[in-house]
Protein backbone atom coordinates (compact mmCIF):
# COMPACT_ATOMS: atom_id res chain seq x y z
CA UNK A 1 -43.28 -9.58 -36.84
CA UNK A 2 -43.05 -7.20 -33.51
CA UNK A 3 -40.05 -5.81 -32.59
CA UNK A 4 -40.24 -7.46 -29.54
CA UNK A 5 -40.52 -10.72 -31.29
CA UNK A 6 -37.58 -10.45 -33.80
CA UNK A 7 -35.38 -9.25 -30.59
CA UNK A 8 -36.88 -12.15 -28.72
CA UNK A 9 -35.82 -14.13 -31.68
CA UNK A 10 -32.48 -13.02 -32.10
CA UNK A 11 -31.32 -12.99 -28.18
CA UNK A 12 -32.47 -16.53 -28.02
CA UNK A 13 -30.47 -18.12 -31.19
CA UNK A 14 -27.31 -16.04 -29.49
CA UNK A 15 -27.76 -17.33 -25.81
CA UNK A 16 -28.14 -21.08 -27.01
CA UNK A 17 -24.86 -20.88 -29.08
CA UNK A 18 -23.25 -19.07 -25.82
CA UNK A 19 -24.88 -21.98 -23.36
CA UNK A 20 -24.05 -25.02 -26.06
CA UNK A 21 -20.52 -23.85 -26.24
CA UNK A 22 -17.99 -25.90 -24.42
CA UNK A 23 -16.25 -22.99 -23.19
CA UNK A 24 -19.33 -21.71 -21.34
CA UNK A 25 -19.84 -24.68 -19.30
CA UNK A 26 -15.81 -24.88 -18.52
CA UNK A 27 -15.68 -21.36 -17.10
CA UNK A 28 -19.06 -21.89 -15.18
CA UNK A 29 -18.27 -25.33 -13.55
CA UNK A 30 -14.86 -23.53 -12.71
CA UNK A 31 -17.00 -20.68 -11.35
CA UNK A 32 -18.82 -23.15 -9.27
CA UNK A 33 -16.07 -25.01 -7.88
CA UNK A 34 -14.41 -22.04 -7.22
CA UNK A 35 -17.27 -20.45 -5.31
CA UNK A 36 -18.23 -23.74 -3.15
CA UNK A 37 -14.16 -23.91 -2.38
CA UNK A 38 -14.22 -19.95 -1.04
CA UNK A 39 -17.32 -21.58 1.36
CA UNK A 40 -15.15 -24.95 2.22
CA UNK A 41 -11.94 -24.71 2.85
CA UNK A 42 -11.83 -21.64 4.99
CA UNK A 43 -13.61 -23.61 7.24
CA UNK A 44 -11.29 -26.54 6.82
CA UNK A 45 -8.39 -24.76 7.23
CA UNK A 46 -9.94 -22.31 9.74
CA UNK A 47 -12.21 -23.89 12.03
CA UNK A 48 -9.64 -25.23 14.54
CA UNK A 49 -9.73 -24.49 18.29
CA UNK A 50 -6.96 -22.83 19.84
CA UNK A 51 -5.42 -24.73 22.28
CA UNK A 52 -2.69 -24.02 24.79
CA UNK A 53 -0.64 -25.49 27.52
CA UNK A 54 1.03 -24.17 30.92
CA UNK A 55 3.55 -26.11 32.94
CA UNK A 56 3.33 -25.47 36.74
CA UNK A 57 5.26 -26.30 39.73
CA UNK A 58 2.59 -28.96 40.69
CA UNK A 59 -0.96 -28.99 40.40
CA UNK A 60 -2.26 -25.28 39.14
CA UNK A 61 -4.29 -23.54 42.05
CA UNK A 62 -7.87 -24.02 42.07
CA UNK A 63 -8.32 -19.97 42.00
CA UNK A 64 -5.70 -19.54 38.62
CA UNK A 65 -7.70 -22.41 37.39
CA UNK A 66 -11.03 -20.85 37.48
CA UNK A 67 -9.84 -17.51 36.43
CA UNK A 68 -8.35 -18.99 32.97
CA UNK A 69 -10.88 -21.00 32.52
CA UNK A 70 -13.23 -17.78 32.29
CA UNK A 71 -10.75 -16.45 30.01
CA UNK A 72 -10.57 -19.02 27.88
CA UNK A 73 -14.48 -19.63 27.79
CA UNK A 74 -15.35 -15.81 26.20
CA UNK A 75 -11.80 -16.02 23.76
CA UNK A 76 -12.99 -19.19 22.71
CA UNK A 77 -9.75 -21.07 23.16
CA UNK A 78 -8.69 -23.98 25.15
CA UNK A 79 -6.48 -24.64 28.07
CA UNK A 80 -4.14 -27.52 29.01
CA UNK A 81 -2.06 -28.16 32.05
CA UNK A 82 1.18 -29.90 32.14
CA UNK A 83 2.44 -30.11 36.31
CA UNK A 84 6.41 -30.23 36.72
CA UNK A 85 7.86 -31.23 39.52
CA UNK A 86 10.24 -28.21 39.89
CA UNK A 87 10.98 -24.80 38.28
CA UNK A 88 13.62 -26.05 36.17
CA UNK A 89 11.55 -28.62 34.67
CA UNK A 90 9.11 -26.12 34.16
CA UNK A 91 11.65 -24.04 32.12
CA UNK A 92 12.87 -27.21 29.74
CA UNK A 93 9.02 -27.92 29.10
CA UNK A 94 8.57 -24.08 27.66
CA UNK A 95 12.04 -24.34 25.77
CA UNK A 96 11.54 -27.47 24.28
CA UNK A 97 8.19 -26.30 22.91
CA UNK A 98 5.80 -28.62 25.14
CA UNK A 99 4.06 -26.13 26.68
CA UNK A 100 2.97 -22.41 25.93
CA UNK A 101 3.72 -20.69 28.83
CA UNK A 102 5.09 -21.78 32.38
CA UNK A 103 4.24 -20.57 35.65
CA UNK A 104 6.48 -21.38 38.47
CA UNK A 105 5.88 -19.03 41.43
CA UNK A 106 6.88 -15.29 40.70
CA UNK A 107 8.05 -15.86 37.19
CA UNK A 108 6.28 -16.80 33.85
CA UNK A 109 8.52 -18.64 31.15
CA UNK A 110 7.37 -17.50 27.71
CA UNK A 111 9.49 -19.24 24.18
CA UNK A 112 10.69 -17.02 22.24
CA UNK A 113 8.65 -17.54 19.11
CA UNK A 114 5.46 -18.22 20.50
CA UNK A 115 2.40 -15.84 20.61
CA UNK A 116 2.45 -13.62 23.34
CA UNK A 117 -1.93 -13.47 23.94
CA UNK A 118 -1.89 -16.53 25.92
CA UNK A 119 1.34 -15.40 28.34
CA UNK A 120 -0.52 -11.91 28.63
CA UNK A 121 -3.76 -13.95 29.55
CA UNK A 122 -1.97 -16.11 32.54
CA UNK A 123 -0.48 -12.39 33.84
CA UNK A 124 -3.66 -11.15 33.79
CA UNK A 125 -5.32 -14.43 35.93
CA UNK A 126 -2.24 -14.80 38.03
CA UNK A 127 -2.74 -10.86 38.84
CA UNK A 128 -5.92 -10.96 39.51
CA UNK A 129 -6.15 -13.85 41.88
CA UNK A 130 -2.94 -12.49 43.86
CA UNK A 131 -5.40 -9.30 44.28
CA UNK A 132 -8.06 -11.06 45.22
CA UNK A 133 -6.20 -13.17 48.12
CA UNK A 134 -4.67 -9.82 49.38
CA UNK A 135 -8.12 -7.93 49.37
CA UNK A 136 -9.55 -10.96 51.74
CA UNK A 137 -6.79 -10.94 53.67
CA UNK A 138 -6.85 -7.30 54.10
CA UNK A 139 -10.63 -7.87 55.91
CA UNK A 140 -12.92 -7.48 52.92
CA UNK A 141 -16.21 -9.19 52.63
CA UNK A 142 -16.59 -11.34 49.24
CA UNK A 143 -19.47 -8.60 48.23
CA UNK A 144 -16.69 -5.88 48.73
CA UNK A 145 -14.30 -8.27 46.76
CA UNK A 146 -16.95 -8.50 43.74
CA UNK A 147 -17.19 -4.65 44.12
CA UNK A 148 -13.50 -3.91 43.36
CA UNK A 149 -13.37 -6.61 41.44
CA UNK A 150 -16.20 -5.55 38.62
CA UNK A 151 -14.24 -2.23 37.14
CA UNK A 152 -14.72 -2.27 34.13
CA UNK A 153 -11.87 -1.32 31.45
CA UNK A 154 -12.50 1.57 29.04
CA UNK A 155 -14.48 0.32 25.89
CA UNK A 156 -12.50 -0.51 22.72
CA UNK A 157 -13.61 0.86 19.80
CA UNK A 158 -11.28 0.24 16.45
CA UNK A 159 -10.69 3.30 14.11
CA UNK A 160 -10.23 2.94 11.12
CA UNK A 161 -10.69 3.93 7.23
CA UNK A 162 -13.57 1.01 6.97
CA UNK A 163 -15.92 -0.26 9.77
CA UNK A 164 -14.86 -3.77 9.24
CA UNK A 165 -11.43 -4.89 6.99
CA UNK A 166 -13.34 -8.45 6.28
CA UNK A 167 -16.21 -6.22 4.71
CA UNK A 168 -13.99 -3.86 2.66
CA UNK A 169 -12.31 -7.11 1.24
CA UNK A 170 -15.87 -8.18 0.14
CA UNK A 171 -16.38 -5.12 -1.29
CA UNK A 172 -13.21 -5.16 -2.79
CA UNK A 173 -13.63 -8.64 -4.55
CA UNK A 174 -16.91 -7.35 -5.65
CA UNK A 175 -15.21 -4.47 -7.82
CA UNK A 176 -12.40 -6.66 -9.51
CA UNK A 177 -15.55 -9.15 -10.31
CA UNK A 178 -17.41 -6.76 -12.35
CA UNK A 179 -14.72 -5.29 -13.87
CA UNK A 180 -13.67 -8.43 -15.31
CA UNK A 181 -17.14 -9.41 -15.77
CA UNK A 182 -17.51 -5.55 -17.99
CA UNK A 183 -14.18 -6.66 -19.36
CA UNK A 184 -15.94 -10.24 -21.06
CA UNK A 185 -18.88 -9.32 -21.64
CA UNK A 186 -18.17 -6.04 -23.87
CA UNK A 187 -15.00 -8.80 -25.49
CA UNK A 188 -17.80 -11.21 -26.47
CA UNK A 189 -20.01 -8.38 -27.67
CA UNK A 190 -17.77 -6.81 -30.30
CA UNK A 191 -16.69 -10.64 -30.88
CA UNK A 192 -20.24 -11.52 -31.98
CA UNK A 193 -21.05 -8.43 -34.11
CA UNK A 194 -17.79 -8.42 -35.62
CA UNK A 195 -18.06 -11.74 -36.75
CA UNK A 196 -21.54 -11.69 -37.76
CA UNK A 197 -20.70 -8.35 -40.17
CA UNK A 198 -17.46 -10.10 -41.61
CA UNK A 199 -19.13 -13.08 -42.51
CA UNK A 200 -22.41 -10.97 -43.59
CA UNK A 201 -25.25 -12.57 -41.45
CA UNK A 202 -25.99 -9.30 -40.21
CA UNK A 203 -26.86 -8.96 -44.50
CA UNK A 204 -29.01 -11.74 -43.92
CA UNK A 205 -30.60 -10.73 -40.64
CA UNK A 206 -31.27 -7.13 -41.53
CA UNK A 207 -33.49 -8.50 -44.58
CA UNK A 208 -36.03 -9.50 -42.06
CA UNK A 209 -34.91 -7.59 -39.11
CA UNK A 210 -33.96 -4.18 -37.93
CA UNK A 211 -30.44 -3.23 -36.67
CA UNK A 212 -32.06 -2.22 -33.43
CA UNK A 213 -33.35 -6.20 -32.84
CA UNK A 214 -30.18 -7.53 -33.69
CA UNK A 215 -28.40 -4.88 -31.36
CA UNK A 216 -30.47 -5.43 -28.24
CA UNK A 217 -30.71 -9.30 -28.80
CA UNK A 218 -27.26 -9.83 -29.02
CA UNK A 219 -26.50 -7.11 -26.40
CA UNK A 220 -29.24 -9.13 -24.34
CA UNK A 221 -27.55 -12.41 -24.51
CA UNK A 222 -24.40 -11.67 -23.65
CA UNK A 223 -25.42 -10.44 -20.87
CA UNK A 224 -27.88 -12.98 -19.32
CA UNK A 225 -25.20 -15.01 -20.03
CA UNK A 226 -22.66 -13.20 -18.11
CA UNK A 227 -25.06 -12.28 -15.24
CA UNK A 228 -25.98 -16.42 -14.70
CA UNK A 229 -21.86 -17.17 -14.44
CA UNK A 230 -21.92 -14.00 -11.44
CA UNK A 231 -24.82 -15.84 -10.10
CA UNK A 232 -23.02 -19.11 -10.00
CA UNK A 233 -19.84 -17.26 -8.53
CA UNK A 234 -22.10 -15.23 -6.06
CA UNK A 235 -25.07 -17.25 -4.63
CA UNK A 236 -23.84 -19.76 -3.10
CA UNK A 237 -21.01 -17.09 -1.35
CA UNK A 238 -24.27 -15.03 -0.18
CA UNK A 239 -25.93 -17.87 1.19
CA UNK A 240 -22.85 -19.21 2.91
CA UNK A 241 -22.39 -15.04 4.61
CA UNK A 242 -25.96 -14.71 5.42
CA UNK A 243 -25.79 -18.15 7.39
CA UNK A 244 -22.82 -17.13 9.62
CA UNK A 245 -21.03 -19.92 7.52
CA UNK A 246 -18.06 -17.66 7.07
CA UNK A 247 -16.08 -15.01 8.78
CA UNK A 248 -17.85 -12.23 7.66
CA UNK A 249 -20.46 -9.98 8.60
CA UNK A 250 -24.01 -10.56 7.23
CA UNK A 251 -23.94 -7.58 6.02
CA UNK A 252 -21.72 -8.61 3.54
CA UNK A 253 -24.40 -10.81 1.47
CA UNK A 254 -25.97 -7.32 1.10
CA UNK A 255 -23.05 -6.14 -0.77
CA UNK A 256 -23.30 -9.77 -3.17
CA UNK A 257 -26.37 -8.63 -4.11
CA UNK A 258 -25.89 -5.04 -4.44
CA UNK A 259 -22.90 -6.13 -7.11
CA UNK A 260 -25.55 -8.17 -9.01
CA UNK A 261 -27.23 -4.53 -9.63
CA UNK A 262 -24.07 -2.38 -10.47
CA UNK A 263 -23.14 -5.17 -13.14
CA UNK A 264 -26.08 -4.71 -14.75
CA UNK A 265 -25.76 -0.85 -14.83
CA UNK A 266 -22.06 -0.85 -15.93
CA UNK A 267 -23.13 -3.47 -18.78
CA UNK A 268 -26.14 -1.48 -20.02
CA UNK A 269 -23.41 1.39 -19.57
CA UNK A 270 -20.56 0.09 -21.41
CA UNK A 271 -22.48 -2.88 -23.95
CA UNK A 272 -23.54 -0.40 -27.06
CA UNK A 273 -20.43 1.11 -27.23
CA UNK A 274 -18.51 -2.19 -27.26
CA UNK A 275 -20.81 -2.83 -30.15
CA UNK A 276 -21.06 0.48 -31.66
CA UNK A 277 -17.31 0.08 -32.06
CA UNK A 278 -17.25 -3.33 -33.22
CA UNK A 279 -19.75 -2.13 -35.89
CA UNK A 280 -16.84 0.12 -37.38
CA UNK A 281 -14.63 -2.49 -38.80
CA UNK A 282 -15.27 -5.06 -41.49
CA UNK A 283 -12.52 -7.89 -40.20
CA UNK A 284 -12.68 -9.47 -36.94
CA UNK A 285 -8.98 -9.28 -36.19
CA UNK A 286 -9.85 -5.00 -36.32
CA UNK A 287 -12.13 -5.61 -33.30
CA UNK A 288 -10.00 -5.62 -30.46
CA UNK A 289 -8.07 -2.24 -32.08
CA UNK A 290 -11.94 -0.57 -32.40
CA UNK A 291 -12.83 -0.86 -29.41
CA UNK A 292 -9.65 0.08 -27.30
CA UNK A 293 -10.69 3.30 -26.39
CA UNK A 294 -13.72 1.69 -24.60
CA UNK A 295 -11.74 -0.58 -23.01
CA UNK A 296 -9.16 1.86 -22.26
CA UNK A 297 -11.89 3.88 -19.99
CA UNK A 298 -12.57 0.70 -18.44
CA UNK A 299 -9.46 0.00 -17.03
CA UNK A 300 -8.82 3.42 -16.04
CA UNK A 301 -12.30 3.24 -13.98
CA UNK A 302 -11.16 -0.12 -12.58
CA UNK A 303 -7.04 1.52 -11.24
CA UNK A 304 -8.84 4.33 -9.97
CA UNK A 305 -11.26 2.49 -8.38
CA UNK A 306 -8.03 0.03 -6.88
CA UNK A 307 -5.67 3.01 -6.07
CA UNK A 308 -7.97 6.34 -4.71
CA UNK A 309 -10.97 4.45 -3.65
CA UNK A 310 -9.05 1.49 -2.20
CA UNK A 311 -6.47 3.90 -0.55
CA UNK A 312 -8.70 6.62 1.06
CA UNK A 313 -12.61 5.74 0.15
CA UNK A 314 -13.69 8.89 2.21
CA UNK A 315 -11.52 11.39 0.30
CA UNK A 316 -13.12 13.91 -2.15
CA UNK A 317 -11.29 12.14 -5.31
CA UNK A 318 -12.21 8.69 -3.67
CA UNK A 319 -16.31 10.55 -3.57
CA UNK A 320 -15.91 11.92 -6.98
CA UNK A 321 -15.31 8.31 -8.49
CA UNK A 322 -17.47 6.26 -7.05
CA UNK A 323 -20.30 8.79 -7.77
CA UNK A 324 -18.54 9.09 -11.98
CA UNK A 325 -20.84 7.60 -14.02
CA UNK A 326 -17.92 5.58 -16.63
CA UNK A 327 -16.14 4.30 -12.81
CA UNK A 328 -19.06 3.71 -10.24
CA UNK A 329 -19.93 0.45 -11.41
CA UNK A 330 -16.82 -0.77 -10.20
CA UNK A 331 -15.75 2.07 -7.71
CA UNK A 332 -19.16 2.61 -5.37
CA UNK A 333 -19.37 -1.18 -4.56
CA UNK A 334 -15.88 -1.04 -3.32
CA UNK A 335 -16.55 2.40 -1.15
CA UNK A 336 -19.90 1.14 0.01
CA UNK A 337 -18.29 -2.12 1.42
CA UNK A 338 -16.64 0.32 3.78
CA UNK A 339 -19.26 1.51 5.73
CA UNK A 340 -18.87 4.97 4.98
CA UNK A 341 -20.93 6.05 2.21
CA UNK A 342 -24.35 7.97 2.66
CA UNK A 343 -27.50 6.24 1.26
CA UNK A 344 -28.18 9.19 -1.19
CA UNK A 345 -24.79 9.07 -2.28
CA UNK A 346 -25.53 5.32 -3.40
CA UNK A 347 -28.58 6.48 -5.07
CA UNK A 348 -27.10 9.70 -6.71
CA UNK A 349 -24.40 6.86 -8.43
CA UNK A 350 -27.12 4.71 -9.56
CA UNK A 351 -28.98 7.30 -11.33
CA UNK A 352 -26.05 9.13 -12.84
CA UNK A 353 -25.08 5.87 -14.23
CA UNK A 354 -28.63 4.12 -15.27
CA UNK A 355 -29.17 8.32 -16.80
CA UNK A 356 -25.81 8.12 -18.79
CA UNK A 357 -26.23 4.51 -19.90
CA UNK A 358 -29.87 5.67 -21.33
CA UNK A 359 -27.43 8.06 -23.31
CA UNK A 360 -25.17 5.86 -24.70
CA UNK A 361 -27.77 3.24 -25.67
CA UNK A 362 -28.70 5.59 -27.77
CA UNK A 363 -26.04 7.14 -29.20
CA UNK A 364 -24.02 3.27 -29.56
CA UNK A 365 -27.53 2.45 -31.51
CA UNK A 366 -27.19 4.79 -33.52
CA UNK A 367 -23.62 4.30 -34.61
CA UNK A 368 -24.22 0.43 -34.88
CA UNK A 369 -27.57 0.91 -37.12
CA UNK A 370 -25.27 3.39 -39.61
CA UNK A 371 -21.91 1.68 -39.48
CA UNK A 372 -23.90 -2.22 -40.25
CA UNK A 373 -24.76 -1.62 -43.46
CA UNK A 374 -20.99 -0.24 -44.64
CA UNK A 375 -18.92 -3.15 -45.59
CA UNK A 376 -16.10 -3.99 -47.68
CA UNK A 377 -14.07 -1.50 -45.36
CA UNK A 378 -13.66 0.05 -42.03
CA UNK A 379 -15.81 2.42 -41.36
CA UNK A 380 -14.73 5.97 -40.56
CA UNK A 381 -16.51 8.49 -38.34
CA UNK A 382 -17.12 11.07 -41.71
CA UNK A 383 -18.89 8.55 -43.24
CA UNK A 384 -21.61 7.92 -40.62
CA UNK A 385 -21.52 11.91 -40.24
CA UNK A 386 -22.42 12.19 -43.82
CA UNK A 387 -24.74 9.52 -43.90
CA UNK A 388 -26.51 11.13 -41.10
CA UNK A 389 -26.64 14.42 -42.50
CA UNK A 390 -28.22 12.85 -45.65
């Protein structure tokens, strides 16, 4: 039998347990639901029109009219008019929360709790039509009216530490996904080779197989496994970004997929030693204490990634771990969601980490091939020393 075969062999008995078991489906189908409800009920809840109303002392002029109803067409809102037969009733209308705003010749009644951007927006009208009246009045020809009228305010630009905050949250979502996504996988790796060397069908396998196969099956599994659930969770969130379906920038699908490629870095990264140190011990209740210092690493990757990168992503310490090899799976796709990061910077992480998780397939393989055949106790580090130096 080829090695390719008995690995074949081996990752396929493993993935049909994972996919048969009932608490595979569960956590998909929730996975599901829960991506298909981040698509829905923004856009339930969201995807209202804005809608506000101004009393007036009568009919509203023709002019203020037309001015708000520019306003209103390019800030996508709408406008509703409620006419009063005096100021006072104007004033009640505002107070007793029937109307936004109210206009009643010189002075604009505003409640006290409402938003301001609609009061600002009648200000602005009622200014500019006042101007407009004086300017004709004052001789000048409608062209010379346009004229004044077509000054353009400065351009707005928004400085921040990110190019766009709905982005960065992307980005951010996208770290805390693979680091729980490292977090289960490498829990359900040392689960499975813990529990096949306690109940010795890793005996059994290695009589027809090498520890290599079993490694990389099992290692393989898992993690098609894992990688279909952050398909489940991510495609349809993609599709929904790339479509303009949600408030975010298309861009943002970009960084969906770009997660899809750090997970499978930081799992090649962190898999072997989850199983290299499962390997060590002889009861499965010893598994989660064995591999604690690998999961230790992890979460320190994932709170700096939360606290430096989150906090300043353009800093030197924010640079330095996004670009670590043991953090960047979780740290670049929260610094590249930004908008700030250099391409080569993004490729410099990629191939520090795919060049350091060559590494530490090798040396995990290693440890798992000497530590599966010791049994009846756990193993310590001396005795895979001395067995290598024999």
């Amino acid at each position: 039998m080829s090695w390719w075969r008995g690995t074949g062999l081996v990752a396929q008995r493993s993935l049909l347990e994972t996919v048969r078991s009932k608490t595979f489906r569960i956590v998909t189908a929730l996975l599901l639901l829960a991506s298909v409800a981040a698509v829905v009920v923004p856009q339930l809840v969201l995807d209202q029109t804005t809608s506000y109303t101004l009393a007036t002392v009568g009919e509203a002029p023709a002019e203020l009219r037309a001015a708000l109803r520019s306003a209103a067409a390019s800030g996508d809102f709408t406008i509703e008019y409620a006419p009063r037969a005096d100021s006072t009733a104007v004033r009640e209308t505002v107070r007793d929360g029937q109307a936004t705003a109210g206009l009643a010749g010189a002075t604009l009644y505003t409640a006290a709790d409402a938003d301001h951007t609609f009061p600002v927006v009648v200000t602005q009208a009622v200014v500019t039509v006042e101007t407009v009246t004086r300017l004709r009045e004052a001789g000048l020809t409608p062209r010379e009216i346009a004229h004044v009228g077509g000054v353009r305010p400065p351009q707005q630009v928004t400085v921040g530490r990110v190019d766009s905050e709905e982005r960065a949250a992307v980005g951010f979502g996208v770290g805390i996904a693979l680091y729980l996504a490292l977090t289960f996988a490498g829990s359900a790796i040392a689960t499975a080779v813990a529990v096949e060397k306690s109940t010795r069908v890793s005996e059994v396998l290695l009589a027809v197989l090498r520890p290599s196969q079993i490694l990389v099956g099992t290692v393989a599994a898992v993690g098609t496994a894992i990688l279909a659930q952050l398909l489940v969770l991510g495609a349809p969130l993609a599709v929904a970004v790339r479509l303009g379906e949600v408030g975010l920038p298309s861009v943002a699908s970009g960084d969906l997929a770009l997660g899809v490629v750090w997970f499978v870095l930081g799992f090649t990264l962190y898999a072997f030693l989850f199983a290299a140190s499962a390997a060590l011990v002889d009861k499965v209740t010893d598994a989660s204490t064995a591999v604690a210092p690998v999961t230790t690493v992890l979460v320190l990757g994932y709170l700096l990634s939360v606290i430096v990168v989150m906090g300043d992503p353009s800093s030197a310490w924010g640079t330095a771990i996004s670009m670590f090899p043991l953090s960047a799976p979780m740290a670049m796709p929260i610094r590249w969601a930004g908008g700030e990061v250099p391409v080569w910077q993004l490729v410099t992480a990629m191939a520090l980490t795919a060049a350091t998780a060559v590494l530490l397939v090798y040396a995990g393989s290693a440890v798992y091939r000497r530590a599966l055949v010791i049994t009846g106790h756990r193993v310590r580090w001396r005795e895979l020393v001395g067995r290598r130096a024999a």
